[in-house]
Protein backbone atom coordinates (compact mmCIF):
# COMPACT_ATOMS: atom_id res chain seq x y z
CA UNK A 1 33.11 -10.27 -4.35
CA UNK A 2 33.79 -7.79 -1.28
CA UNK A 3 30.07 -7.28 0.79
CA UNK A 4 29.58 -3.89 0.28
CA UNK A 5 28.79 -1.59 3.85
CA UNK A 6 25.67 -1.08 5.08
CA UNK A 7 24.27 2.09 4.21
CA UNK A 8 22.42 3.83 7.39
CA UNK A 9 19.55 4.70 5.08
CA UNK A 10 19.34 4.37 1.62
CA UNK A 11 16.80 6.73 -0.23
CA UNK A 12 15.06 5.39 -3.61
CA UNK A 13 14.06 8.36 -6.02
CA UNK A 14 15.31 11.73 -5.91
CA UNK A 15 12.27 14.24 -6.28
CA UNK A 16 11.97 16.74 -3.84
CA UNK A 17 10.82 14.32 -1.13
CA UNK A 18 13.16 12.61 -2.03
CA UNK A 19 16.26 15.18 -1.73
CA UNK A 20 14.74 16.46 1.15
CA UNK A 21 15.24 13.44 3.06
CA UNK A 22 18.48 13.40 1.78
CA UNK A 23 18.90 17.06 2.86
CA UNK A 24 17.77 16.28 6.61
CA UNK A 25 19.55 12.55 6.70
CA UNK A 26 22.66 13.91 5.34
CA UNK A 27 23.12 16.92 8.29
CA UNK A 28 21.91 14.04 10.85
CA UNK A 29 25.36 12.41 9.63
CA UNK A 30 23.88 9.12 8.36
CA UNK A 31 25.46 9.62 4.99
CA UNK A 32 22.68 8.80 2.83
CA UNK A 33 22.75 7.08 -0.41
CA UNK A 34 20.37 7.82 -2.94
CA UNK A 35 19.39 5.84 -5.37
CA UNK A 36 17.96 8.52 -8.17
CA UNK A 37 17.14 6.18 -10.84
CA UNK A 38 17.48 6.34 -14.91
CA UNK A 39 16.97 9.08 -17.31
CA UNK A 40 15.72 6.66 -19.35
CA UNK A 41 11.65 7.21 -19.43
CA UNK A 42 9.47 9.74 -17.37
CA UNK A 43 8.63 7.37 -14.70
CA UNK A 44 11.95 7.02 -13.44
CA UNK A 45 13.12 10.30 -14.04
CA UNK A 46 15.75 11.51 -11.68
CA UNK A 47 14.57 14.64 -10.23
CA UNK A 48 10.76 13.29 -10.70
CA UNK A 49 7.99 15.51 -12.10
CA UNK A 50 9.72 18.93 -11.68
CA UNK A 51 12.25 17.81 -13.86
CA UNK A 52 9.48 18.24 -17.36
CA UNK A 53 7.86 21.98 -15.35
CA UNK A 54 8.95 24.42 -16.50
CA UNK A 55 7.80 27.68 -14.00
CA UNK A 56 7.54 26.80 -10.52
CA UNK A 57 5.46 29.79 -9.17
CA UNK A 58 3.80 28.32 -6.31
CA UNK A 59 6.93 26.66 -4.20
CA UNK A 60 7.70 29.39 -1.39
CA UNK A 61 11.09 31.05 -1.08
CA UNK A 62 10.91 32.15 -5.35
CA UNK A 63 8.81 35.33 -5.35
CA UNK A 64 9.99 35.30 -9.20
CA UNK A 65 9.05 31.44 -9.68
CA UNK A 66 11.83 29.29 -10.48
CA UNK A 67 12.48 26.84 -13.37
CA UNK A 68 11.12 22.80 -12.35
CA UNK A 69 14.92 21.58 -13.14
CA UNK A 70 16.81 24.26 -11.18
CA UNK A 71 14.80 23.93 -8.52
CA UNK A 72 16.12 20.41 -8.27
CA UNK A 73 19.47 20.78 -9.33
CA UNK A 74 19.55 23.09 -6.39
CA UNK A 75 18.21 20.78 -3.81
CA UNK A 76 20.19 18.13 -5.19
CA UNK A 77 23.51 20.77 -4.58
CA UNK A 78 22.34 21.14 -0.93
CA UNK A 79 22.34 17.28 -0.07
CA UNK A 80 25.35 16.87 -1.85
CA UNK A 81 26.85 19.54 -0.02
CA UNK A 82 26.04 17.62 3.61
CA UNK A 83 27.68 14.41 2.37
CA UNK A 84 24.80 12.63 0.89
CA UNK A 85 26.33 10.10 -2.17
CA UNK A 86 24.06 9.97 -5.23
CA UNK A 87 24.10 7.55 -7.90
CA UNK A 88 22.37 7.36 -11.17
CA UNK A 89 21.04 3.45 -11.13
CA UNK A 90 17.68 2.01 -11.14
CA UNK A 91 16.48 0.08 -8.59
CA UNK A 92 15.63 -3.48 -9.48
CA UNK A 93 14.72 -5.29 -6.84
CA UNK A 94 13.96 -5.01 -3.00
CA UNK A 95 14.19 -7.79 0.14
CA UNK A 96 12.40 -6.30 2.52
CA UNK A 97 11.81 -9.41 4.25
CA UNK A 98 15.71 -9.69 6.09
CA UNK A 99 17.64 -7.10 7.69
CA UNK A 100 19.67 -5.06 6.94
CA UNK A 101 17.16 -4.69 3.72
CA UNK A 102 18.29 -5.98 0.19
CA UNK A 103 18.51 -3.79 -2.58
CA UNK A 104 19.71 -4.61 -6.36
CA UNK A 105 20.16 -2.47 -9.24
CA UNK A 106 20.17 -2.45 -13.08
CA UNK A 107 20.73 -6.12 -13.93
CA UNK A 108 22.84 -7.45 -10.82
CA UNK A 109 23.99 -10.94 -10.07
CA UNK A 110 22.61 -12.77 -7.11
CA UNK A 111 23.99 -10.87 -4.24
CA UNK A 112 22.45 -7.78 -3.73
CA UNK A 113 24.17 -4.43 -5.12
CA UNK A 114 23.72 -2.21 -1.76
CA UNK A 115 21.97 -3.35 1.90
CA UNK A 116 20.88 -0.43 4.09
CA UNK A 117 19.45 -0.67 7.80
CA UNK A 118 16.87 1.81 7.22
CA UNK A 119 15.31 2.70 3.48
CA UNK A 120 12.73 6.00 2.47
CA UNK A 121 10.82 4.94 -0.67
CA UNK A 122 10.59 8.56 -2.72
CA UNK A 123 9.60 7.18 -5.92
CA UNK A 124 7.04 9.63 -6.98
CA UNK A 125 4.51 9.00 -9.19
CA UNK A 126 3.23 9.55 -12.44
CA UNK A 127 0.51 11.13 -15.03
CA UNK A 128 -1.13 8.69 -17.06
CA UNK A 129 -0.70 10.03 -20.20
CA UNK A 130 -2.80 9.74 -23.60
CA UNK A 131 0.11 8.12 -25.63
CA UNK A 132 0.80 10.89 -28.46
CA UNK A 133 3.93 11.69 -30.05
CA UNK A 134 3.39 15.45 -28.96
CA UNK A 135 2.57 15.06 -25.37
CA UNK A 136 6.92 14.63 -24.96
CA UNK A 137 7.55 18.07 -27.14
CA UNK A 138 4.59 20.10 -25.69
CA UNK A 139 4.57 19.65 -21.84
CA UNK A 140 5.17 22.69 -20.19
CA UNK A 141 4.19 24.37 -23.25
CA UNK A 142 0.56 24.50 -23.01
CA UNK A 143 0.07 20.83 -22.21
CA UNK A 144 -0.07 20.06 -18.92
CA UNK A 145 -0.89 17.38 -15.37
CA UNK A 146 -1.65 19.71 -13.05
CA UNK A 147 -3.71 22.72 -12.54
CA UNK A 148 -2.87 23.88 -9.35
CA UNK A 149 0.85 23.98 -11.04
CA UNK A 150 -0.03 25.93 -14.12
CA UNK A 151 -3.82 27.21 -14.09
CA UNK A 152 -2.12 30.65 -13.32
CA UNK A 153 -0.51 30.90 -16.97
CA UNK A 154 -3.79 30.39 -18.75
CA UNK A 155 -5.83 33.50 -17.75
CA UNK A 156 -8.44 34.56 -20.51
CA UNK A 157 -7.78 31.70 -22.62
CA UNK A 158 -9.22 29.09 -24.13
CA UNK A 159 -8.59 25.45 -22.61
CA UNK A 160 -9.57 21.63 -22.33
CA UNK A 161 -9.38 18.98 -19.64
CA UNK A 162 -9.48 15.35 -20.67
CA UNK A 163 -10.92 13.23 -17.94
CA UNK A 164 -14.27 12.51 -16.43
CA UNK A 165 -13.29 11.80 -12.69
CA UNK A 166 -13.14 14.04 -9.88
CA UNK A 167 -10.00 15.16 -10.25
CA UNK A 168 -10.39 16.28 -14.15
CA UNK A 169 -14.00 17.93 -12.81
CA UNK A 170 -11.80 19.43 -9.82
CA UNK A 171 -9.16 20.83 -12.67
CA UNK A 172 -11.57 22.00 -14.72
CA UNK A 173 -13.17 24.41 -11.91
CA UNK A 174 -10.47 25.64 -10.47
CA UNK A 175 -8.84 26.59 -14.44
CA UNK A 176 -12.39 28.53 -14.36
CA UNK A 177 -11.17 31.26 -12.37
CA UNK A 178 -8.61 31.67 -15.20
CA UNK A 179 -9.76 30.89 -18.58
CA UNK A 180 -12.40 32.92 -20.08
CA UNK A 181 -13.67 28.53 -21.17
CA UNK A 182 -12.94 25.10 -20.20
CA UNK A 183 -14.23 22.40 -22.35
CA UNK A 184 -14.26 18.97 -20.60
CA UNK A 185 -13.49 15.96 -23.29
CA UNK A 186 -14.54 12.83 -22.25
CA UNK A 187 -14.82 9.69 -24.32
CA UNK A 188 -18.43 9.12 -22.47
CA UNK A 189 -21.13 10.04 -22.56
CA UNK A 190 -21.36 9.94 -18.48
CA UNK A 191 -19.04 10.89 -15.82
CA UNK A 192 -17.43 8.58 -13.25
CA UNK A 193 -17.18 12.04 -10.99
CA UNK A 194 -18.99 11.99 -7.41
CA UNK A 195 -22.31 13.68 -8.19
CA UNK A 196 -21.13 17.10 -6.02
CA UNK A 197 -18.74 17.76 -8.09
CA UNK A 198 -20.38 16.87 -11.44
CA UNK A 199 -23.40 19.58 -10.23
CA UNK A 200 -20.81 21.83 -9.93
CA UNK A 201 -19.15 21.80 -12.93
CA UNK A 202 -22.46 21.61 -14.79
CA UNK A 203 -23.33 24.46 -12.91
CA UNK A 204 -20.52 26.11 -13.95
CA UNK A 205 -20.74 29.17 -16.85
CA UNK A 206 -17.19 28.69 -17.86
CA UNK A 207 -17.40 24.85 -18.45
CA UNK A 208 -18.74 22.70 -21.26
CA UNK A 209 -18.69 19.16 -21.96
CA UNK A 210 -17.64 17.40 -25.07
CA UNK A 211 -19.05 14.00 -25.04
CA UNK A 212 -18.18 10.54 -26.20
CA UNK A 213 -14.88 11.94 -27.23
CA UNK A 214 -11.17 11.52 -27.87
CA UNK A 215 -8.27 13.41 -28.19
CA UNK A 216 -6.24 11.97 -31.41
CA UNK A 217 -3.88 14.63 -32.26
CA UNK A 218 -2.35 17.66 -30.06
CA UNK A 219 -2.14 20.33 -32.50
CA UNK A 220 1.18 23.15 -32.55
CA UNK A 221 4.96 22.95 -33.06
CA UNK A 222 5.94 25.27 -29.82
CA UNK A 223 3.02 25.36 -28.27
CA UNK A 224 -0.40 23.69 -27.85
CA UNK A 225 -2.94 25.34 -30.50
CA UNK A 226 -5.65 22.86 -30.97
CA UNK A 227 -6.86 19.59 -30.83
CA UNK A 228 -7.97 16.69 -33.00
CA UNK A 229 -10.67 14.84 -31.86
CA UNK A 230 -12.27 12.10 -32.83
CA UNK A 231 -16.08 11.37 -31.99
CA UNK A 232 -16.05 7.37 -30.15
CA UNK A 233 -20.04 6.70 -31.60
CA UNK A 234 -19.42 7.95 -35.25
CA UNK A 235 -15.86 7.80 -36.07
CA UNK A 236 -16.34 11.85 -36.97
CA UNK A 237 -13.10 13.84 -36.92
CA UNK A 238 -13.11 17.66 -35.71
CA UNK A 239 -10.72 20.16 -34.21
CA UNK A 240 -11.17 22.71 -31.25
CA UNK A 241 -8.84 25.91 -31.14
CA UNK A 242 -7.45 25.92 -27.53
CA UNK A 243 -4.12 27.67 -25.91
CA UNK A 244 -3.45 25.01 -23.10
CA UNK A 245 -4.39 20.91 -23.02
CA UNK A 246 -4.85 19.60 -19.38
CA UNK A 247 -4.38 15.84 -18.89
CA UNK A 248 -6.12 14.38 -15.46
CA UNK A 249 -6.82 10.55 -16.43
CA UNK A 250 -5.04 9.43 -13.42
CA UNK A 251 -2.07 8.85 -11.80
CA UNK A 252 -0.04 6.06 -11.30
CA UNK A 253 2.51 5.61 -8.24
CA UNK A 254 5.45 3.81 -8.79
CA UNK A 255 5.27 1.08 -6.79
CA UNK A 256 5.70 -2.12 -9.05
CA UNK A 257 9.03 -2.72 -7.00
CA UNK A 258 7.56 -3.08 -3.61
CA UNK A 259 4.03 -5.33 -4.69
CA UNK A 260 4.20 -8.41 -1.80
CA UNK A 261 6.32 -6.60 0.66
CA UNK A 262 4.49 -3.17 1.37
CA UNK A 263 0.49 -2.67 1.69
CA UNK A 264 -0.88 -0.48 -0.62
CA UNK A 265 -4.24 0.98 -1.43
CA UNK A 266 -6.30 -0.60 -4.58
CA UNK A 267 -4.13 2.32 -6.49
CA UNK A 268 -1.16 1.48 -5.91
CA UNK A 269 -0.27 4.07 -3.12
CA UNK A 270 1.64 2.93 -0.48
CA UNK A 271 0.08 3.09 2.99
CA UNK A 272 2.34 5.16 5.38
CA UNK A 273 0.53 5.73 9.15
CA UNK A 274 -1.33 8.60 10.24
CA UNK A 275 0.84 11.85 10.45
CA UNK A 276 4.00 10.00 9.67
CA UNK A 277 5.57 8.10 7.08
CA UNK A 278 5.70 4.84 8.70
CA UNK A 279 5.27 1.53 6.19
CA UNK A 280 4.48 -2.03 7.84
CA UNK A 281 7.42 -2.89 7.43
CA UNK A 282 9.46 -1.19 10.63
CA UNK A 283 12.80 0.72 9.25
CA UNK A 284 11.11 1.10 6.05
CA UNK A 285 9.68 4.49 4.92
CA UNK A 286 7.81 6.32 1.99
CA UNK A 287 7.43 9.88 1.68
CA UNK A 288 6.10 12.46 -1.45
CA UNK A 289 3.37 11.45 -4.32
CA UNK A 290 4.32 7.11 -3.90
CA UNK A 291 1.95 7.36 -0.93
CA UNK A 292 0.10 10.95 -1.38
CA UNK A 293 -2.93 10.98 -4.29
CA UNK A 294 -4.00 13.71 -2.62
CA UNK A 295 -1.81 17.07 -2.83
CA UNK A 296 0.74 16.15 -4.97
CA UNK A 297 2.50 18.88 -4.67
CA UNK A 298 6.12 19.70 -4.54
CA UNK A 299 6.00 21.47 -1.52
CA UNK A 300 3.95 18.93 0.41
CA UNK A 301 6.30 16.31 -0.85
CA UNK A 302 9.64 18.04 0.03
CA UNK A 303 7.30 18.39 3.58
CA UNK A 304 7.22 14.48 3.83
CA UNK A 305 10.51 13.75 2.94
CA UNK A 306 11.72 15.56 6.03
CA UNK A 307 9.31 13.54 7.88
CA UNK A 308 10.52 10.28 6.42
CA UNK A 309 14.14 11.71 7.23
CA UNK A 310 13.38 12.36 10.98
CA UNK A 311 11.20 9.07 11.51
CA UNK A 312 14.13 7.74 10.05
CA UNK A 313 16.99 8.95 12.17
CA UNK A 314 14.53 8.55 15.51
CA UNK A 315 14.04 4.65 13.82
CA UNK A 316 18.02 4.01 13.85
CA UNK A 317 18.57 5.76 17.27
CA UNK A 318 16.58 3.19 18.98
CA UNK A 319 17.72 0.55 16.43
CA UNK A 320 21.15 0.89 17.83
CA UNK A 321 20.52 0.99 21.37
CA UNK A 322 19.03 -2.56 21.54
């Protein structure tokens, strides 16, 4: 088989950090390639998170919000329009360890499929989910991962956070400003929350606590209307009436690929230097929620990605003058 040319930089995932990078690499003239993986689960979802949103209110430039899948479609226009190449493959397998890296997709043979001089890791991450045929059908419609995203939609209502970590307890006071109640389900009878935050939301009017409980069932056709639950000590079933179901059990980046070649944290996340999107492996990058559990935002991801891009170019610059 012909080698196939090294790629200047090669971009894996193609969420808004993602597509940013590509934006930025693509009008440095590096041609990037990106590598925006398979439509095939919501892990790998080309487009990443945005692409299951539906109003984007909170991403600046849309005073009328704009839909999670145009928003992408349009940033994936823009770094087509510079002369960034996408393809619609799933990365496989990396080699970090020579140069120029090693990247394979789908099922490939023993030579690698692409080899790039520099890569940007964009490959997101994702909401642990409870596992329920509905979750699929209702996100965006009253079920949702994130409540800086979509607290906005729920004012006066009803709701319910499952979790009992920080970031459910964190969810489930900043929906308060919104919804006229919050229950918090948890399938404990404790929390694992810091003790700040659980004094808080104990504190709290708008927020009570269902205990030692599961969700089994998301109630509603359309739209959320309800839960099952069922009660972990007794086995007893019972329903609550609520408008909008948020899920904060976690996240998990996807970083599976990259285990033995970049550091990450106990999580998962991969560790990128202070300020700048750096990896320990020099030439290699990672930019948007694979290496940030703390915003997770689209904005503050599209913000890395042009990070990763200009790290990237600087990288190659002095790369080619040795």
């Amino acid at each position: 088989s012909v080698p196939t040319p090294t790629h200047e930089v090669i971009i894996i995932g193609s969420g808004p950090a993602g597509l940013t990078a590509a934006i930025y690499s693509a009008r440095a003239d590096l041609k990037p390639l990106i590598i925006e993986g398979e439509p095939s689960s919501t892990s790998d979802q080309p487009g990443g998170q945005l692409m299951l949103t539906t109003d984007v209110e909170n991403f600046p430039g849309f005073p009328e919000g704009v839909m999670g899948p145009d928003l992408m479609a349009n940033m994936r226009s823009q770094a087509l329009r510079f002369g960034a190449e996408i393809i619609t493959e799933k990365v496989s397998k990396v080699n970090f360890s020579n140069h120029p890296f090693e990247l394979w997709t789908n099922n490939s043979t023993d030579e690698p499929t692409y080899t790039a001089n520099s890569v940007i890791v964009s490959t997101g991450a994702r909401s642990i989910m409870l596992g329920l045929e509905a979750e699929n059908r209702l996100i965006g419609h009253g079920l949702s991962t994130c409540a800086t995203c979509d607290g906005f939609f729920f004012r006066d209502q009803e709701i319910a956070v499952v979790g009992g970590g920080d970031s459910a307890l964190e969810e489930a006071i900043f929906l308060s400003r919104f919804a006229s109640k919050v229950t918090i389900i948890h399938r404990r009878d404790e929390l694992r929350a810091s003790k700040i935050m659980q004094q808080r939301a104990l504190n709290n009017p708008k927020i009570s606590f269902l205990w030692n409980s599961t969700v089994e069932e998301i109630i509603g056709e359309e739209k959320v209307a309800g839960v099952t639950l069922c009660n972990t000590l007794n086995g007893e079933r019972s329903s609550l009436d609520i408008s909008g179901l948020f899920i904060a059990i976690g996240h998990r980046p996807n970083t599976d690929l990259f285990i033995g070649q970049l550091n990450m944290d106990e999580n998962g996340y991969l560790l990128t230097g202070a300020d700048q999107s750096t990896t320990n492996i020099e030439g290699v990058f990672a930019c948007g929620d694979v290496q940030d559990h703390k915003y997770r935002q689209a904005i503050t991801a599209a913000g890395s990605g042009c990070m990763a891009a200009l790290d990237a170019e600087r990288w190659l610059e002095n790369f080619h003058d040795k």
